[in-house]
N, C-alpha and C. Protein backbone atom coordinates (compact mmCIF):
# COMPACT_ATOMS: atom_id res chain seq x y z
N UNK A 1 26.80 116.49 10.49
CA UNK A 1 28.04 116.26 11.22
C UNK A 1 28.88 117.54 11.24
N UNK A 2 29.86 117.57 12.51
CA UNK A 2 30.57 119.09 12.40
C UNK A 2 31.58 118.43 11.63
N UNK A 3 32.03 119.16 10.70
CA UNK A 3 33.44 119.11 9.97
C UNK A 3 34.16 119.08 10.67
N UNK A 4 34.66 119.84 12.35
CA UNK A 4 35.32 119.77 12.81
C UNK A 4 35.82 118.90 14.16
N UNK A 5 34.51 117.89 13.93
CA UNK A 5 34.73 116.92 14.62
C UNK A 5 35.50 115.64 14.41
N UNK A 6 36.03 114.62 15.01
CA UNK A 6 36.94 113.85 14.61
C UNK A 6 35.54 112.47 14.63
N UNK A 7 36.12 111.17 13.24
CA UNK A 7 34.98 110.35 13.69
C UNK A 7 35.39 109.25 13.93
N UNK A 8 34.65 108.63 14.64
CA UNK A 8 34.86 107.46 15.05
C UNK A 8 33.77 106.34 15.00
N UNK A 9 34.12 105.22 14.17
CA UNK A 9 33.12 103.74 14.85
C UNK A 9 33.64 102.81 15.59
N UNK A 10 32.60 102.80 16.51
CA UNK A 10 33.07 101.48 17.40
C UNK A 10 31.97 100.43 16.99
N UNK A 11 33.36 99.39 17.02
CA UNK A 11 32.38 98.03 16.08
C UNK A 11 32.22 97.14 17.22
N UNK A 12 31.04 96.40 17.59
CA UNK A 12 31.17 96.16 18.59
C UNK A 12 30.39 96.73 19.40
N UNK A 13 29.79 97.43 19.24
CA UNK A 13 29.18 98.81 20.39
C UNK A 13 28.04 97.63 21.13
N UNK A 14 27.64 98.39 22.46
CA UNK A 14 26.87 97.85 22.86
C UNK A 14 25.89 98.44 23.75
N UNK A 15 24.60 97.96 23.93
CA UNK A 15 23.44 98.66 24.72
C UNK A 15 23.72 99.00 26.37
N UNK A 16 24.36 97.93 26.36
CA UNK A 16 24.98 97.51 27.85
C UNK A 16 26.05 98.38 28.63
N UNK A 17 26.14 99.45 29.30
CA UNK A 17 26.35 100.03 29.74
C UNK A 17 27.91 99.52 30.66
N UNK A 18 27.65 97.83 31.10
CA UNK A 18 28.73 97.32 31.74
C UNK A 18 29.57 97.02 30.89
N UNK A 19 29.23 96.78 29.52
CA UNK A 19 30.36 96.64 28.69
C UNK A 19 31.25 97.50 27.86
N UNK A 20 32.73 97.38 27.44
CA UNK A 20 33.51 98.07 26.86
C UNK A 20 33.10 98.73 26.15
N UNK A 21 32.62 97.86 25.25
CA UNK A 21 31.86 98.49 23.86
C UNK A 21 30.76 99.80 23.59
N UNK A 22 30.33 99.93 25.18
CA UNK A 22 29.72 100.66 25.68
C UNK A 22 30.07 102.00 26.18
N UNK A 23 31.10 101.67 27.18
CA UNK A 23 31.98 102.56 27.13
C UNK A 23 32.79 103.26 26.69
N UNK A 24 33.13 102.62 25.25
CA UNK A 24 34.15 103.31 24.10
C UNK A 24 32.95 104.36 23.31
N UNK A 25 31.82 104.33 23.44
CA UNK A 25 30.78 105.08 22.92
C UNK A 25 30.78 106.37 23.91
N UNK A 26 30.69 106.11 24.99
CA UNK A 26 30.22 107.51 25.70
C UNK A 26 31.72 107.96 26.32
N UNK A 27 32.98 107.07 25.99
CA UNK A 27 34.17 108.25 26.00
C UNK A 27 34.25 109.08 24.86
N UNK A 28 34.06 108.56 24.18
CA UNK A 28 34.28 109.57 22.32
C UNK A 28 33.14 110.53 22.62
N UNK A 29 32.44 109.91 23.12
CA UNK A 29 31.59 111.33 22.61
C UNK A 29 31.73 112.62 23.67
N UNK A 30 32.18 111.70 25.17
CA UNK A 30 32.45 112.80 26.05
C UNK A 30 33.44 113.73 25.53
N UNK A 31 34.70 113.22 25.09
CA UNK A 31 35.68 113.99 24.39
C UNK A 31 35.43 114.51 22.92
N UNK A 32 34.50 114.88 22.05
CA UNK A 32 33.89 115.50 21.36
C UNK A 32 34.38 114.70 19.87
N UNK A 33 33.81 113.55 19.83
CA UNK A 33 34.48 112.66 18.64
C UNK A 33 32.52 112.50 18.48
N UNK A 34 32.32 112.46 17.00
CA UNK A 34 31.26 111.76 16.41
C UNK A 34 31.55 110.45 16.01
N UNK A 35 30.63 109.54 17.00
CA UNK A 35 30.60 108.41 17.30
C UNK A 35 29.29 107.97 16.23
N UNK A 36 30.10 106.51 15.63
CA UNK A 36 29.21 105.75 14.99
C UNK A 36 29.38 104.26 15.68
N UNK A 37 27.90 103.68 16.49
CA UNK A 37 28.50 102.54 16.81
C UNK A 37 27.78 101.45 15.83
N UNK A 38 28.55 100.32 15.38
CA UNK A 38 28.06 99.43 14.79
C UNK A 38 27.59 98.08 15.38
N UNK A 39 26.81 97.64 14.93
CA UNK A 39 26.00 96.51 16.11
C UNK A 39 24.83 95.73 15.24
N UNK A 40 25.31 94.68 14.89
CA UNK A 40 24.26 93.63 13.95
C UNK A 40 22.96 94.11 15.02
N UNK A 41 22.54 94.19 15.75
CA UNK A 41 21.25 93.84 16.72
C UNK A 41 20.47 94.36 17.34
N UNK A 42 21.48 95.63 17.79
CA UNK A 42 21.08 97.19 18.22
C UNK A 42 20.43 98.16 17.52
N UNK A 43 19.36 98.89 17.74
CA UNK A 43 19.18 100.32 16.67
C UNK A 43 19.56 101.75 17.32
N UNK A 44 19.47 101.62 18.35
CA UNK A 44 20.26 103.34 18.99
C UNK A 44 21.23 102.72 20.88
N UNK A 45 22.14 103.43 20.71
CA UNK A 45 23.17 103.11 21.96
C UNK A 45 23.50 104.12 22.42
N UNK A 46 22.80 104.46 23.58
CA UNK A 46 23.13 105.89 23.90
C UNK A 46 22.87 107.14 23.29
N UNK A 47 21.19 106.72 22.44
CA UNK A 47 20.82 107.92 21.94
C UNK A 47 21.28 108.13 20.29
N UNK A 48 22.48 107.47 20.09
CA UNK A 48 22.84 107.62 18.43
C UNK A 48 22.28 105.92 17.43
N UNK A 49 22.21 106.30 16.58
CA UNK A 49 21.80 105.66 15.26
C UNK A 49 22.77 104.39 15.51
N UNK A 50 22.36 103.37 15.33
CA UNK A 50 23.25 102.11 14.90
C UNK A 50 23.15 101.57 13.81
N UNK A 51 24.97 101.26 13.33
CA UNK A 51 24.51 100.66 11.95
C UNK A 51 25.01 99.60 12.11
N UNK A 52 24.28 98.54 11.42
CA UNK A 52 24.66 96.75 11.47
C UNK A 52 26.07 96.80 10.68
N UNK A 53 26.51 97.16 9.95
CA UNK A 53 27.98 96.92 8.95
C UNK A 53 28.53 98.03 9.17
N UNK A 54 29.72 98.43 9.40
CA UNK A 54 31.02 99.24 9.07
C UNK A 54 30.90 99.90 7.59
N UNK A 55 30.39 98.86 6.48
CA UNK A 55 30.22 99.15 5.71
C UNK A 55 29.38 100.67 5.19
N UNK A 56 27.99 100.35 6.19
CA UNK A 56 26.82 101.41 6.33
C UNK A 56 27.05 102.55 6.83
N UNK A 57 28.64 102.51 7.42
CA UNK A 57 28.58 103.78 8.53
C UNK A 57 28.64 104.95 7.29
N UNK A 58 28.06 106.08 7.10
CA UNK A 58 28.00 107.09 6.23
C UNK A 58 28.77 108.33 5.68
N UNK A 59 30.35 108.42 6.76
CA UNK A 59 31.78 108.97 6.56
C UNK A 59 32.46 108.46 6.12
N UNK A 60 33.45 109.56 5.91
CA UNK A 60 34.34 109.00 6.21
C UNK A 60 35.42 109.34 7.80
N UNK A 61 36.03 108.10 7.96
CA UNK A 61 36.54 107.78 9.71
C UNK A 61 37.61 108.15 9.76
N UNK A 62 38.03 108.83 10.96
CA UNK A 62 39.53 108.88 11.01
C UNK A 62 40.31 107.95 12.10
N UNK A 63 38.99 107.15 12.42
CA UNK A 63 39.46 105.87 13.32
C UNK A 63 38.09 104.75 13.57
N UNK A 64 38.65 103.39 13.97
CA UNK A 64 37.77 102.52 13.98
C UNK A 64 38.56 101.80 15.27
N UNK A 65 37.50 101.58 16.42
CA UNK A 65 37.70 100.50 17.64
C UNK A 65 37.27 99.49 17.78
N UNK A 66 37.42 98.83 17.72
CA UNK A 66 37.43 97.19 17.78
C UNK A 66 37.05 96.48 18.64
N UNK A 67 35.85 96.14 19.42
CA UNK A 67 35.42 95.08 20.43
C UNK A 67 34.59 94.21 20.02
N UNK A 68 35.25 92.78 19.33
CA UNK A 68 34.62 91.81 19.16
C UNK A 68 35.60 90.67 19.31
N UNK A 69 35.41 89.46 19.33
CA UNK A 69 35.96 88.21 19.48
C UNK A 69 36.81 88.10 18.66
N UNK A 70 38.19 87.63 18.64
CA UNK A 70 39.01 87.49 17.38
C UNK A 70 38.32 86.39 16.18
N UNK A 71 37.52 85.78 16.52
CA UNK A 71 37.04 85.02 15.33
C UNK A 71 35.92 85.61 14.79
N UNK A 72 35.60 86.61 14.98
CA UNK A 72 34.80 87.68 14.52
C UNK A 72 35.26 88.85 13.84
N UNK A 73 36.33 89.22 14.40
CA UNK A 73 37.39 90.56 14.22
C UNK A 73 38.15 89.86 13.06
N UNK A 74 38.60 89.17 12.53
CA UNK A 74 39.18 88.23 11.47
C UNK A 74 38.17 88.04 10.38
N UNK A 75 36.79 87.54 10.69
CA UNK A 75 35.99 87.97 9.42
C UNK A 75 36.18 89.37 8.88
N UNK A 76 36.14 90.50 9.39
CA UNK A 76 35.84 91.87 9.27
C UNK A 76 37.21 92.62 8.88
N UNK A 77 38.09 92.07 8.83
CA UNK A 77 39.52 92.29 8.24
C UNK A 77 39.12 93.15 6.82
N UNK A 78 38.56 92.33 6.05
CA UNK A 78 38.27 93.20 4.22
C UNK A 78 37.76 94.51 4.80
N UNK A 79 36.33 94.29 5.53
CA UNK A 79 35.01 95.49 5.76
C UNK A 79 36.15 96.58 5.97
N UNK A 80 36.69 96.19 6.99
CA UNK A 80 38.00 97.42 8.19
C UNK A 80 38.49 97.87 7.16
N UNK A 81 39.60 97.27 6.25
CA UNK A 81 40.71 97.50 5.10
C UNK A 81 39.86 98.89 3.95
N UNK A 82 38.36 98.12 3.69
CA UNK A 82 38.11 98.72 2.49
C UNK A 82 37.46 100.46 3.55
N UNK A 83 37.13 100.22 4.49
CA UNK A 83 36.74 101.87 5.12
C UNK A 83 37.98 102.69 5.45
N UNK A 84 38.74 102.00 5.11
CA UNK A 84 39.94 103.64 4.98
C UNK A 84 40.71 104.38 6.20
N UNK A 85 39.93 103.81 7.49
CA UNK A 85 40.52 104.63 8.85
C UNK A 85 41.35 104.72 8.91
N UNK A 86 42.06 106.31 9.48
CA UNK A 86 43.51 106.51 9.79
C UNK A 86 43.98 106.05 10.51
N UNK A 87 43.23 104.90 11.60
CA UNK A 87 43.87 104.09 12.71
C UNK A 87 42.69 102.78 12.65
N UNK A 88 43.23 101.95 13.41
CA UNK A 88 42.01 101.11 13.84
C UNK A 88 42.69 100.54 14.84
N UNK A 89 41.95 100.40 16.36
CA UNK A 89 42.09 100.07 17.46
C UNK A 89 41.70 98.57 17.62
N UNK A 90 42.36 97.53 17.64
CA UNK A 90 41.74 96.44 18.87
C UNK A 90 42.09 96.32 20.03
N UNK A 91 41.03 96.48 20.85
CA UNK A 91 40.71 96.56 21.86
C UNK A 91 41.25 95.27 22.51
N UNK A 92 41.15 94.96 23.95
CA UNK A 92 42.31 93.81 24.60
C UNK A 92 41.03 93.22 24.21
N UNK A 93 41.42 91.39 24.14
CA UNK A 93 40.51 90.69 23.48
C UNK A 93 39.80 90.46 22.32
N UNK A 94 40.45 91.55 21.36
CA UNK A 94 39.30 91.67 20.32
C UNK A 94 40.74 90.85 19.09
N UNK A 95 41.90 90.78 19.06
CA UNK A 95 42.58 90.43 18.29
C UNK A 95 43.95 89.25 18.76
N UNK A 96 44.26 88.94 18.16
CA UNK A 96 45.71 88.30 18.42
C UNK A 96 46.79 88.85 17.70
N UNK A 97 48.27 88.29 17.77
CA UNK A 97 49.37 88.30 17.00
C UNK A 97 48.78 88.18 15.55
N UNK A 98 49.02 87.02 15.30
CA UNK A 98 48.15 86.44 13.74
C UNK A 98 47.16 87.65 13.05
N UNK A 99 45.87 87.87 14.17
CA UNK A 99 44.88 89.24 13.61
C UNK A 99 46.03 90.13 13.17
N UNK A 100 46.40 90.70 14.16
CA UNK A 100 47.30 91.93 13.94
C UNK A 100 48.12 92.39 12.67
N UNK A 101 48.73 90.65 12.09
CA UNK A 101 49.63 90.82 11.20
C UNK A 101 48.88 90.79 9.72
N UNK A 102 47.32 90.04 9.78
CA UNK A 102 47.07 89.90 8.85
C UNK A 102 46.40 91.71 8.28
N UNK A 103 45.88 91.93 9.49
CA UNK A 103 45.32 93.66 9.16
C UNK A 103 46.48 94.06 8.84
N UNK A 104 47.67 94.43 9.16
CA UNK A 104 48.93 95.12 8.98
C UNK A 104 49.17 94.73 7.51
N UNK A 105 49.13 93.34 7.23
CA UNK A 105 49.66 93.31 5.74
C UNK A 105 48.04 93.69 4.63
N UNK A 106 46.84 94.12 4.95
CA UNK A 106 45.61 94.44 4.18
C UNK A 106 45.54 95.85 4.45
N UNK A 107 46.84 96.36 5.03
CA UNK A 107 47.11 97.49 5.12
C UNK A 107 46.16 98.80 5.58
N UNK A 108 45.81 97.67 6.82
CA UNK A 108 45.08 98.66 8.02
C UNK A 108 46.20 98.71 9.23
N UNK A 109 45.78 100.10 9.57
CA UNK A 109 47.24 100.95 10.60
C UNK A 109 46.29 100.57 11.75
N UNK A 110 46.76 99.27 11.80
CA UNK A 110 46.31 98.41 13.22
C UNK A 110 47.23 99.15 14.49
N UNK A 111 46.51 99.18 15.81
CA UNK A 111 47.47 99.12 16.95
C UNK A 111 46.21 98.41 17.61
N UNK A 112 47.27 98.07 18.88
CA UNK A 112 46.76 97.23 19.66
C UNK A 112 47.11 97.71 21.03
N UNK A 113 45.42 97.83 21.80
CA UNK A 113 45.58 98.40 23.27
C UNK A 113 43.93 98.93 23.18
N UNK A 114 43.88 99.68 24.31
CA UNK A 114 43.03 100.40 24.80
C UNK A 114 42.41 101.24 24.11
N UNK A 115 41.76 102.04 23.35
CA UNK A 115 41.32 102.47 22.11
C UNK A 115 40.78 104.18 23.68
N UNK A 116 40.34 103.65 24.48
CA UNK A 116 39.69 104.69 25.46
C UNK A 116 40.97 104.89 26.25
N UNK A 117 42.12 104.79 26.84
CA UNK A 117 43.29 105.59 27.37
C UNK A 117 43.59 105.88 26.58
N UNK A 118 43.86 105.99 25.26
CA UNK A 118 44.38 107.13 23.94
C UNK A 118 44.19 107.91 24.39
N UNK A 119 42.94 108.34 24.76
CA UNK A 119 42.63 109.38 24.24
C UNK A 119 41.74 110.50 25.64
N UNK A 120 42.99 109.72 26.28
CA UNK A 120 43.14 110.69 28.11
C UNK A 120 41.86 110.06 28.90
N UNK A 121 40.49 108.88 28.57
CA UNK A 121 40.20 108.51 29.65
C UNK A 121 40.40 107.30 30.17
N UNK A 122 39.72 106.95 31.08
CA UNK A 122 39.63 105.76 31.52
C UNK A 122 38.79 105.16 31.70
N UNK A 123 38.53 103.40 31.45
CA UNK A 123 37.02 102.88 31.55
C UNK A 123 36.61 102.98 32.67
N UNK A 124 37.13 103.28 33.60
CA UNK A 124 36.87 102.91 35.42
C UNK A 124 35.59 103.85 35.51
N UNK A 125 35.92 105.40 34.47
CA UNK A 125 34.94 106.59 34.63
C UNK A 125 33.69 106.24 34.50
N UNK A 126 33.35 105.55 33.56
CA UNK A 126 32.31 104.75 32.90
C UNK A 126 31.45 103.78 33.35
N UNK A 127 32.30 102.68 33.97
CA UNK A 127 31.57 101.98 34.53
C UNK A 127 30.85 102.09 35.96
């Protein structure tokens, strides 16, 4: 890994090219972020390594994006908390009010939005 790269997992990632999860993979990497995507099911997305747990990812992150179901994204509250990211993104759909507050008080620096306009693109490019 370059030291001087910024990292990122997207949890959630996906093979599928039409989906977000998909797209939050090949914006990071277009904008020069080392991308880890995580994916119970997947083994490579766009050419990189997949790891089934957050847990497995092998950095440390200076951010984590979020595309999964809130009753999914609510299991994964501890996993998120105990990896340390300087941010963690849910993505529209991936959380609620309730999610939000419970990451905020397990003292993950939750925001909520677009995880890919952060960071100057847009999904439109992508799809």
């Amino acid at each position: 890994m370059d030291q001087d790269k910024k990292t990122i997992a997207v949890v959630g990632a996906s093979g599928d090219r039409r989906k977000f999860g998909n797209m939050a993979v090949r914006a990071y990497k277009d904008a020069g972020w080392e991308v880890y995507p995580v994916n119970l099911s997947e083994t490579t997305i766009e050419e990189l390594t997949v790891y089934p747990k957050l847990s497995e990812v092998p950095v440390e992150l200076d951010r984590i994006s979020v595309y999964l179901p809130p009753t999914t994204t609510r299991r994964l509250l501890d996993e998120i908390a105990a990896k340390g990211a300087g941010d963690v993104w849910f993505n529209p759909g991936s959380a609620n009010d309730e999610i939000l507050e419970e990451a905020r008080a397990a003292g993950i620096s939750a925001r909520n939005g677009c995880s890919i306009t952060y960071i100057g693109k847009s999904p439109a490019q992508y799809m």
